[in-house]
Protein backbone atom coordinates (compact mmCIF):
# COMPACT_ATOMS: atom_id res chain seq x y z
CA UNK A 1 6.19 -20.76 11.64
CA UNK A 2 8.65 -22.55 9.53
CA UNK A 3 5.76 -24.98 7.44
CA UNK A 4 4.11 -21.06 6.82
CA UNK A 5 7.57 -19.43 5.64
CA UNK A 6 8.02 -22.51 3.85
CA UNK A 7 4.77 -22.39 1.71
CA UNK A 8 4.87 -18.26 1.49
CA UNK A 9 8.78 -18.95 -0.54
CA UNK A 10 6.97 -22.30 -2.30
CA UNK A 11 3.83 -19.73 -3.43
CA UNK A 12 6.28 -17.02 -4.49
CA UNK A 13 8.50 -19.06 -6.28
CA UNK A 14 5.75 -20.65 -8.16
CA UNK A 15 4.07 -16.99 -8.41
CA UNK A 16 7.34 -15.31 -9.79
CA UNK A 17 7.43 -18.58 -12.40
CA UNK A 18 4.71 -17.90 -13.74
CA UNK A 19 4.50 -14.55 -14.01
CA UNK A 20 8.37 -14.30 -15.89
CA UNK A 21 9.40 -17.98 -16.99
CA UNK A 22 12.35 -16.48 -18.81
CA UNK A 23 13.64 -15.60 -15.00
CA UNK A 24 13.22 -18.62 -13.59
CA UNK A 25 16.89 -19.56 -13.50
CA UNK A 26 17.82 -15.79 -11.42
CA UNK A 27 14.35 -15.82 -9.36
CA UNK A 28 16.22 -19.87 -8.10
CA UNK A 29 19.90 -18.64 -7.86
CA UNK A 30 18.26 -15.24 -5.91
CA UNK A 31 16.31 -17.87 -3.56
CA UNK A 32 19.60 -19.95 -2.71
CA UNK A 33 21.86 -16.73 -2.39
């Protein structure tokens, strides 16, 4: 359950990256908080 959650936030982080690089700094500080 956790190695699943773990690669569903990796792929969305990456996902969201990509998709908006200029957000990358909020998409991280959303992530943490």
């Amino acid at each position: 359950h956790h190695l699943a959650e773990a690669l569903f936030k990796g792929a969305g982080r990456a996902f969201r990256q990509a998709l908006s690089p200029a957000d990358e700094l909020q998409s991280t500080k959303g992530t943490l908080a």
